[in-house]
N, C-alpha and C. Protein backbone atom coordinates (compact mmCIF):
# COMPACT_ATOMS: atom_id res chain seq x y z
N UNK A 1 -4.46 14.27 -5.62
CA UNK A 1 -3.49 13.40 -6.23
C UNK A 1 -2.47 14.23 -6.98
N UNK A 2 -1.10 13.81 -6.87
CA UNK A 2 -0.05 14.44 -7.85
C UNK A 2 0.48 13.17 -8.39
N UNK A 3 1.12 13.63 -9.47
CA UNK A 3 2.06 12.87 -9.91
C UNK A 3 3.76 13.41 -9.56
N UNK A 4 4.57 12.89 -9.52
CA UNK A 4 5.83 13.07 -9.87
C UNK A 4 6.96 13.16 -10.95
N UNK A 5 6.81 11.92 -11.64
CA UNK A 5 7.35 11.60 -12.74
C UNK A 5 7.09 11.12 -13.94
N UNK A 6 7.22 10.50 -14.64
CA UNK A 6 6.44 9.47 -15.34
C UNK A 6 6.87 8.07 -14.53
N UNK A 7 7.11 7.68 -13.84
CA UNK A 7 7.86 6.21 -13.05
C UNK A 7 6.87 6.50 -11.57
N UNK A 8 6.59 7.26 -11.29
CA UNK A 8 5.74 7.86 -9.69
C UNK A 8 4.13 7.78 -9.54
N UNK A 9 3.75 7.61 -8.56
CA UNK A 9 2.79 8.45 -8.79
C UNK A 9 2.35 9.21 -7.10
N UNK A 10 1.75 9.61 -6.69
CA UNK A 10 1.74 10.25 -5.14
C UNK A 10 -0.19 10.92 -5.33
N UNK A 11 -0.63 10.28 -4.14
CA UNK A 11 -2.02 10.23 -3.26
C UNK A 11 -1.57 10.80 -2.16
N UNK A 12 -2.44 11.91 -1.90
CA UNK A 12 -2.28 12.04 -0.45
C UNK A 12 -3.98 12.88 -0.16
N UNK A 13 -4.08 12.34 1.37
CA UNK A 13 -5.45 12.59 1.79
C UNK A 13 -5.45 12.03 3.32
N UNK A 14 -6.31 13.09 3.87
CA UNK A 14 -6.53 13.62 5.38
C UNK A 14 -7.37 12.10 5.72
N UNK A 15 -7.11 11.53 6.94
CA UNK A 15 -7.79 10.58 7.31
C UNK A 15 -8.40 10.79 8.94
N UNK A 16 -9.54 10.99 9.42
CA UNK A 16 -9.79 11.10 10.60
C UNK A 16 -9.60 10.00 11.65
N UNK A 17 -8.46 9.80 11.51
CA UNK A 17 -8.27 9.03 12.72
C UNK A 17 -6.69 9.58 13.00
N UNK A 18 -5.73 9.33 14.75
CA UNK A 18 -4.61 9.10 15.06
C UNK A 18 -3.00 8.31 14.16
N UNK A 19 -2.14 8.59 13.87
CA UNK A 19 -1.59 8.57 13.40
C UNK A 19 -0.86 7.06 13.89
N UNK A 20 -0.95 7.01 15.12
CA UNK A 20 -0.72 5.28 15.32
C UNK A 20 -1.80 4.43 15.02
N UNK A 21 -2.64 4.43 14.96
CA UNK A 21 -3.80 3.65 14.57
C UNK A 21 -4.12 3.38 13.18
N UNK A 22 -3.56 4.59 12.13
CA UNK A 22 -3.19 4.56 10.73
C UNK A 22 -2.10 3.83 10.30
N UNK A 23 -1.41 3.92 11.00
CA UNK A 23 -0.06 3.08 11.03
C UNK A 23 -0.44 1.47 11.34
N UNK A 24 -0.68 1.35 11.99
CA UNK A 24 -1.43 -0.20 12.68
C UNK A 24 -2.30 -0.50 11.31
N UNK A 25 -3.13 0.05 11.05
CA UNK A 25 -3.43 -0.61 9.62
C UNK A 25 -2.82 -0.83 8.36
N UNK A 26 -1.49 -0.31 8.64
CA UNK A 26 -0.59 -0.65 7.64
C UNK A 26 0.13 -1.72 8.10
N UNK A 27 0.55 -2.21 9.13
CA UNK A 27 1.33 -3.32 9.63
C UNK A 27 0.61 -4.13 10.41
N UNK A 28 -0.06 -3.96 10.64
CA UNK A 28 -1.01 -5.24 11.61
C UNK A 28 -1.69 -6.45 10.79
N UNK A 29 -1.43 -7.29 10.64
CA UNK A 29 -1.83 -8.39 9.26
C UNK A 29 -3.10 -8.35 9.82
N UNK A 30 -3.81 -8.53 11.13
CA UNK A 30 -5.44 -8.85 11.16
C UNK A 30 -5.81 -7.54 10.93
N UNK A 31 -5.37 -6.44 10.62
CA UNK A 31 -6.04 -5.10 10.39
C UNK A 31 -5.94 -4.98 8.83
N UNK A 32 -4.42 -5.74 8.04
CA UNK A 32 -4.20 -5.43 6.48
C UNK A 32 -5.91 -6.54 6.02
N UNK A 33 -5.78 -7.50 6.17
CA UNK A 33 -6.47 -8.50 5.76
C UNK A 33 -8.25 -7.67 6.02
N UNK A 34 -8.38 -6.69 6.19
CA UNK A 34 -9.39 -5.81 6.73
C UNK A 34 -10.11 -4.90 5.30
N UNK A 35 -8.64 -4.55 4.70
CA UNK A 35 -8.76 -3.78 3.54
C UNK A 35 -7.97 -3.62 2.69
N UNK A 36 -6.87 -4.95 2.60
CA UNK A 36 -5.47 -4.69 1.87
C UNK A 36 -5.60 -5.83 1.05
N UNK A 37 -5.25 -7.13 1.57
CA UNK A 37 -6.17 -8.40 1.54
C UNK A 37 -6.49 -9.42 1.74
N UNK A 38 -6.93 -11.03 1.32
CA UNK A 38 -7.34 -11.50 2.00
C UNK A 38 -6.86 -12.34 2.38
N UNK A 39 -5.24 -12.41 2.64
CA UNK A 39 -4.00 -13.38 3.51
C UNK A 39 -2.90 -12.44 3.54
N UNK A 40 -2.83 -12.16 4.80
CA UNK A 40 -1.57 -11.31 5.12
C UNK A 40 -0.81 -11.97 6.01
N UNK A 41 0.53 -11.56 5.63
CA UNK A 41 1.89 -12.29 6.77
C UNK A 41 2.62 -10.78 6.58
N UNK A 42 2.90 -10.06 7.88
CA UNK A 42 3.71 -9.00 7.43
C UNK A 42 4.73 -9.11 8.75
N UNK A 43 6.08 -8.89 8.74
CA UNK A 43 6.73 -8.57 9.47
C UNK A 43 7.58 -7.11 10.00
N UNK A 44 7.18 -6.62 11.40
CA UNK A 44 6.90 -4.90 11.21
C UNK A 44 8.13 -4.32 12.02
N UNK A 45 9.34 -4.73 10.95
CA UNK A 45 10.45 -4.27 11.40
C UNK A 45 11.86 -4.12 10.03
N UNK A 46 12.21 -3.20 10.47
CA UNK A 46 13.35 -3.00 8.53
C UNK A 46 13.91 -4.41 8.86
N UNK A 47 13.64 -4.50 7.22
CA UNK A 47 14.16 -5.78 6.84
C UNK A 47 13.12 -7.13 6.87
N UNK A 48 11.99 -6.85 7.58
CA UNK A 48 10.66 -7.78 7.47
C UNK A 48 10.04 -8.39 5.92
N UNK A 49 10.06 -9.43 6.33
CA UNK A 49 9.10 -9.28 5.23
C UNK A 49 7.71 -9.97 5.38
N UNK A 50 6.91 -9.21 4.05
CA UNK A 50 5.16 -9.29 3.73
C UNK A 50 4.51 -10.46 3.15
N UNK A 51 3.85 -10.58 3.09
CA UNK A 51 3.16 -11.27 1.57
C UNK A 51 1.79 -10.90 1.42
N UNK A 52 0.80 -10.20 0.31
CA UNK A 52 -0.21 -10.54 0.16
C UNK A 52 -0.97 -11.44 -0.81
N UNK A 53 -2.22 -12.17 -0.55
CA UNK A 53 -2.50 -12.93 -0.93
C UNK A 53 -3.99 -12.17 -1.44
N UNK A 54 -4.25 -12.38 -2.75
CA UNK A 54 -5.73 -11.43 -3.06
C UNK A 54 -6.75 -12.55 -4.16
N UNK A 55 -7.95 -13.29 -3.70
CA UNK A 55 -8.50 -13.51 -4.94
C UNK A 55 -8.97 -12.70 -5.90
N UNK A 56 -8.39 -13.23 -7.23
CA UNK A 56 -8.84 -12.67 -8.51
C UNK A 56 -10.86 -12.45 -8.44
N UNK A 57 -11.33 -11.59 -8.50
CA UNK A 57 -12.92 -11.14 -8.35
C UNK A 57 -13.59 -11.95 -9.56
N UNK A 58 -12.85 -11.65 -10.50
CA UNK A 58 -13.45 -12.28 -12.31
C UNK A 58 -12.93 -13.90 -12.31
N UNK A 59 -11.58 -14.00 -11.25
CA UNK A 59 -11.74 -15.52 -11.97
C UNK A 59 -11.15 -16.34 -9.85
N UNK A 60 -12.32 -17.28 -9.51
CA UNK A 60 -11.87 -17.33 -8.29
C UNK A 60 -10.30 -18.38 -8.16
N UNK A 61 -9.99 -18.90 -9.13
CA UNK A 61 -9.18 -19.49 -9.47
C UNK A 61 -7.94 -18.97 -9.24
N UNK A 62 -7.76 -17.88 -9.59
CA UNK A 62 -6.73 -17.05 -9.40
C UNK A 62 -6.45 -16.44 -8.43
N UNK A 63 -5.07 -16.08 -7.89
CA UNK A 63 -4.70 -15.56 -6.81
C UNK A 63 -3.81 -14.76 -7.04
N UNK A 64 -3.54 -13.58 -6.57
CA UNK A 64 -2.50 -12.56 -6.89
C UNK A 64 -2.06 -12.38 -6.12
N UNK A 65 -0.51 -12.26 -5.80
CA UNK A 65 0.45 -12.42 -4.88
C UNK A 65 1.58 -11.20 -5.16
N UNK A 66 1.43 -10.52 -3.92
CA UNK A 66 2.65 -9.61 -3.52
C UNK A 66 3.48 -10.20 -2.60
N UNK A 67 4.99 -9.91 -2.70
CA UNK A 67 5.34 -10.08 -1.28
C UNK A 67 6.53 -9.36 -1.31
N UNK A 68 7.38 -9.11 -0.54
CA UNK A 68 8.53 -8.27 -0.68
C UNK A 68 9.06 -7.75 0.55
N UNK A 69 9.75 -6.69 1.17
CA UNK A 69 10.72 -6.35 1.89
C UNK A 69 9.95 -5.07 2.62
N UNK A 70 10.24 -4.84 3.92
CA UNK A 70 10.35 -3.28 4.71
C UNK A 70 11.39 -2.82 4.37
N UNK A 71 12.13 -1.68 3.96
CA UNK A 71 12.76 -0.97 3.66
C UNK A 71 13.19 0.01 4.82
N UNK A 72 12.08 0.47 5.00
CA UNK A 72 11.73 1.84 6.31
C UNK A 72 10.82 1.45 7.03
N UNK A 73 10.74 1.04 8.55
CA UNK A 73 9.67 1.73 9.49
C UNK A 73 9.96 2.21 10.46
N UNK A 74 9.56 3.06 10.55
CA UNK A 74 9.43 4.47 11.46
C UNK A 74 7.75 4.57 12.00
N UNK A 75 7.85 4.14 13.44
CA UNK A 75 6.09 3.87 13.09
C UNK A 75 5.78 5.16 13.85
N UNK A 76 4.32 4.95 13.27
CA UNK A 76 3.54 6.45 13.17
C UNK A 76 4.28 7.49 12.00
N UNK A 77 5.08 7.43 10.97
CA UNK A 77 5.78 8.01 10.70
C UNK A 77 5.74 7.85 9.41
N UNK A 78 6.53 6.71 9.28
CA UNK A 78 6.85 6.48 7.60
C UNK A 78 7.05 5.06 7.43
N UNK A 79 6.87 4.37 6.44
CA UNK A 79 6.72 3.16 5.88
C UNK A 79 7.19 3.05 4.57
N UNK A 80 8.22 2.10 3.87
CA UNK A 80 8.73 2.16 2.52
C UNK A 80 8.72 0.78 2.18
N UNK A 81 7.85 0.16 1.68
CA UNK A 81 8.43 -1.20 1.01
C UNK A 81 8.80 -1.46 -0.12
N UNK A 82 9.46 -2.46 -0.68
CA UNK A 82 9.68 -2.94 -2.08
C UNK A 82 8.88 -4.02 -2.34
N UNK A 83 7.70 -3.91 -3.23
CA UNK A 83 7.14 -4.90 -3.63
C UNK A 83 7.37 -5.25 -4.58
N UNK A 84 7.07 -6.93 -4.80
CA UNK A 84 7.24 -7.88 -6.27
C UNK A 84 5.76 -8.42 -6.55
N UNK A 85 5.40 -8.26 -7.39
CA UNK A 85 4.14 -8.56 -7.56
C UNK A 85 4.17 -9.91 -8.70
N UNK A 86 3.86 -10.97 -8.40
CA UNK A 86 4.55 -12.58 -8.86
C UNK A 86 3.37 -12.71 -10.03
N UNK A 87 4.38 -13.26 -10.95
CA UNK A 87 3.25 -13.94 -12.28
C UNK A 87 3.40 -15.14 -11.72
N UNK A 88 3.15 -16.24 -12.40
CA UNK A 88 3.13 -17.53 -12.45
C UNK A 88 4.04 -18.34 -12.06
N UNK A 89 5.35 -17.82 -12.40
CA UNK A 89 6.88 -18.89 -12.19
C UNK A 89 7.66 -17.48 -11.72
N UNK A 90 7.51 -16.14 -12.10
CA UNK A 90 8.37 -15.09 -11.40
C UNK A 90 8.10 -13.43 -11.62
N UNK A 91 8.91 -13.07 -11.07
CA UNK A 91 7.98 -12.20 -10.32
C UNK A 91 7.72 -11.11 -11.95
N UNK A 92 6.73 -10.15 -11.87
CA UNK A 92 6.45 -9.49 -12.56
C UNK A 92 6.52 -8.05 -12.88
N UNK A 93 6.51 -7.12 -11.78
CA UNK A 93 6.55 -6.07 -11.49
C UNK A 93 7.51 -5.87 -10.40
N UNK A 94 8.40 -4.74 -10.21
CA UNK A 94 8.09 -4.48 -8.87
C UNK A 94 7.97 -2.91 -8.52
N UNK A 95 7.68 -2.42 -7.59
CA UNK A 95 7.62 -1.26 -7.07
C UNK A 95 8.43 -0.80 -5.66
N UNK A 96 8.20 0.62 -5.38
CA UNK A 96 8.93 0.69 -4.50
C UNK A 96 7.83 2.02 -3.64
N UNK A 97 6.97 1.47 -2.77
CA UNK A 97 5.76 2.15 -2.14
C UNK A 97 6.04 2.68 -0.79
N UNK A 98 6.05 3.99 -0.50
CA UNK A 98 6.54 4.75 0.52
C UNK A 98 5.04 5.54 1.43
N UNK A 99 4.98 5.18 2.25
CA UNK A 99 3.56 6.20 2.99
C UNK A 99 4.33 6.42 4.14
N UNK A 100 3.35 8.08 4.19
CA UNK A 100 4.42 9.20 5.24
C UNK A 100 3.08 9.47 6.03
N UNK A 101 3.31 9.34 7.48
CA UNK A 101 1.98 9.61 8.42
C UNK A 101 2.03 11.24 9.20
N UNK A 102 1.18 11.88 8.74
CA UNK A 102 1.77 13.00 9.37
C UNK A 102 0.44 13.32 9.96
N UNK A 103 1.04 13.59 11.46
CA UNK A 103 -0.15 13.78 12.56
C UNK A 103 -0.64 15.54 12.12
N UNK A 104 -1.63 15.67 12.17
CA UNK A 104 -1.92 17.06 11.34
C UNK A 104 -3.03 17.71 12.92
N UNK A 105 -2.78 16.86 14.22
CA UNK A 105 -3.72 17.44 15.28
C UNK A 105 -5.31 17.06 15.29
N UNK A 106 -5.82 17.01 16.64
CA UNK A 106 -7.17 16.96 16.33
C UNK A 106 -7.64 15.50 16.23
N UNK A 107 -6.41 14.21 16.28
CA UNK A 107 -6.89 13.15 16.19
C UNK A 107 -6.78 12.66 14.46
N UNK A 108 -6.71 13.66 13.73
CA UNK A 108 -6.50 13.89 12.08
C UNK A 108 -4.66 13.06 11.78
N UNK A 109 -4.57 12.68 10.23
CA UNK A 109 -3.25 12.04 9.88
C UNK A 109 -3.59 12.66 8.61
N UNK A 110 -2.21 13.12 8.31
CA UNK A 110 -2.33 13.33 6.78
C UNK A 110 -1.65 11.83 6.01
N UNK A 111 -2.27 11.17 5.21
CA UNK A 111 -1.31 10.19 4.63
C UNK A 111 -0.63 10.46 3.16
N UNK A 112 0.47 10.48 2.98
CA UNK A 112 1.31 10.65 1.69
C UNK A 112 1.77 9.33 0.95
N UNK A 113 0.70 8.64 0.11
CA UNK A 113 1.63 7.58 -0.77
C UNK A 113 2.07 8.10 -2.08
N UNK A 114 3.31 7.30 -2.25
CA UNK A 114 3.85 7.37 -3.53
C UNK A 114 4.65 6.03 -3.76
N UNK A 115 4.32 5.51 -4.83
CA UNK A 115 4.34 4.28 -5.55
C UNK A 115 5.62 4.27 -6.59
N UNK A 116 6.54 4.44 -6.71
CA UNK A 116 7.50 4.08 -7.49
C UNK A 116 7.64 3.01 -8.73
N UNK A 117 7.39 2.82 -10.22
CA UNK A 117 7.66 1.49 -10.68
C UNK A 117 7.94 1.99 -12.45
N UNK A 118 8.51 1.29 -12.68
CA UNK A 118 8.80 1.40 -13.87
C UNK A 118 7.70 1.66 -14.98
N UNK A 119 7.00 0.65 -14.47
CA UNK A 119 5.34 0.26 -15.02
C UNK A 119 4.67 1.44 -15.04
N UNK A 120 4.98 2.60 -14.61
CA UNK A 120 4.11 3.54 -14.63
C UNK A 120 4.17 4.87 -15.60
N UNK A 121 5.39 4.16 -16.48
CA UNK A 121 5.84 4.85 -17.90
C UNK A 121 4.74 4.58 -18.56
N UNK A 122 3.75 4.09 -18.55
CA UNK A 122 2.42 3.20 -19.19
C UNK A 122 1.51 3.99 -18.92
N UNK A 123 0.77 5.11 -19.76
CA UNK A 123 -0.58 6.06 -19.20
C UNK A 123 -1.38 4.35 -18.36
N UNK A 124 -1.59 3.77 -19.05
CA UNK A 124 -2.80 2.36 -18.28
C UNK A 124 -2.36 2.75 -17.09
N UNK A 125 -1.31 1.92 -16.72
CA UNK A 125 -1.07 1.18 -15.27
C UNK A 125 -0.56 2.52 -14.84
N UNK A 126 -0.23 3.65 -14.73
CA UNK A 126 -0.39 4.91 -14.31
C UNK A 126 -2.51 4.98 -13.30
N UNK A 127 -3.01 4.92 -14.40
CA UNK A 127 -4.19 5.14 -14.13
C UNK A 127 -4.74 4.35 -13.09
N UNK A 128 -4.60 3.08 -13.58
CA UNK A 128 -4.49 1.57 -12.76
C UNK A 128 -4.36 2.10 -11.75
N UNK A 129 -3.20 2.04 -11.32
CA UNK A 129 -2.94 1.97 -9.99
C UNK A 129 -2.82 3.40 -9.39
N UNK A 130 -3.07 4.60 -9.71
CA UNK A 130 -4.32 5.43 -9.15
C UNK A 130 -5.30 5.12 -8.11
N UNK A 131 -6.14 4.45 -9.88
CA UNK A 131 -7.63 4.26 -9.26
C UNK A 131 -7.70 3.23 -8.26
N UNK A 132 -6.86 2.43 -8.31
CA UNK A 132 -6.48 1.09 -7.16
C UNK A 132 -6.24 1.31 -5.67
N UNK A 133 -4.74 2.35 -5.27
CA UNK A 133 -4.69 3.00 -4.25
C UNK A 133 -5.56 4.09 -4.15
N UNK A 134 -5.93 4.83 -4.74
CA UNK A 134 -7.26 5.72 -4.61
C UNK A 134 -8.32 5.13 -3.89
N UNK A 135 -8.97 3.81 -4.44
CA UNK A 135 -10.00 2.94 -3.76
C UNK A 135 -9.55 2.38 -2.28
N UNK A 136 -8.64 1.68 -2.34
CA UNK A 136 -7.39 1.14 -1.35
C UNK A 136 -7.86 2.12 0.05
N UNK A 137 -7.70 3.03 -0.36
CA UNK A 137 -7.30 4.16 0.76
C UNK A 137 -8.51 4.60 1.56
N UNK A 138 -9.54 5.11 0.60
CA UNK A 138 -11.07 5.16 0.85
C UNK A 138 -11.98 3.81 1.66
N UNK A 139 -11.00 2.69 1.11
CA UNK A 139 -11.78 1.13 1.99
C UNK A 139 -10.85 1.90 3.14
N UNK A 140 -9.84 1.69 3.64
CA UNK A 140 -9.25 2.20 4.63
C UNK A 140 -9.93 3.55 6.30
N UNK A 141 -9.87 4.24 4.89
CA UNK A 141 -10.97 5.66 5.49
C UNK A 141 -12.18 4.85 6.28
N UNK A 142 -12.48 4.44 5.79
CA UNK A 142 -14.28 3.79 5.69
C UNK A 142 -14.07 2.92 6.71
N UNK A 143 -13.11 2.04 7.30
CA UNK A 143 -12.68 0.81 7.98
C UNK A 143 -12.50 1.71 9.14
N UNK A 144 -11.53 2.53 8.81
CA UNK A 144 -11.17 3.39 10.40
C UNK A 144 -11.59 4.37 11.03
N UNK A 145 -12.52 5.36 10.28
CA UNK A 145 -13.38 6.19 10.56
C UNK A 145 -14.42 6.36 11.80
């Protein structure tokens, strides 16, 4: 893991699988809904747009909702979205999340995220969302392996 900035943060880690097939789990809604979560609508072209849908674990009541824009796809390659991450009546956050697929041979991908957000002037939600895409990535690993 590096950081960048105080506004950044950047994960990157070797995944044993093909670099289109890594990619496909980033845009394939029956592959996101696999390990991203548990209602996906994604559209896999610049200018598409996502939505995720996640129940709250502590309260089932709750639902947490991303949705937002493709920016970049370049498949097998690179991926950039802008996410809004919605409170109640509007939106709350947003970010700006970039993953770079780099075929490293051997059937191997190197993946490069970096997360962009204001929110991450905050040691917490710095950490947060670390440990979040950190986990994120590892369900991923574990799914495609």
């Amino acid at each position: 893991m590096d950081t960048d900035s105080e506004t950044s943060i950047t994960l990157t880690r070797t995944i044993d699988v093909p670099a289109e097939e890594l990619f496909a789990a980033w845009t394939d809604p029956a592959l996101l809904e696999q390990w991203q979560a548990e209602k996906v609508s994604f559209e896999p072209f610049e200018g598409g747009a996502f939505r995720f849908e996640t129940v709250d674990a502590d309260d089932p009541e709750a639902v947490h909702v991303v949705s937002g824009t493709v920016l970049v796809y370049e498949p097998e390659s690179k991926l950039v979205e802008r996410w809004h991450y919605q409170g109640e009546n509007e939106d709350i956050e947003q970010s700006v999340l970039t993953v770079v697929f780099k075929d490293i041979g051997e059937g191997r991908t190197e993946i490069t995220l970096t997360e962009e957000a204001e929110a991450h002037k905050d040691a917490e939600s710095r950490i947060f969302s670390i440990e979040a895409w950190d986990a994120a990535i590892g369900e991923l690993a574990e799914l495609l392996e």
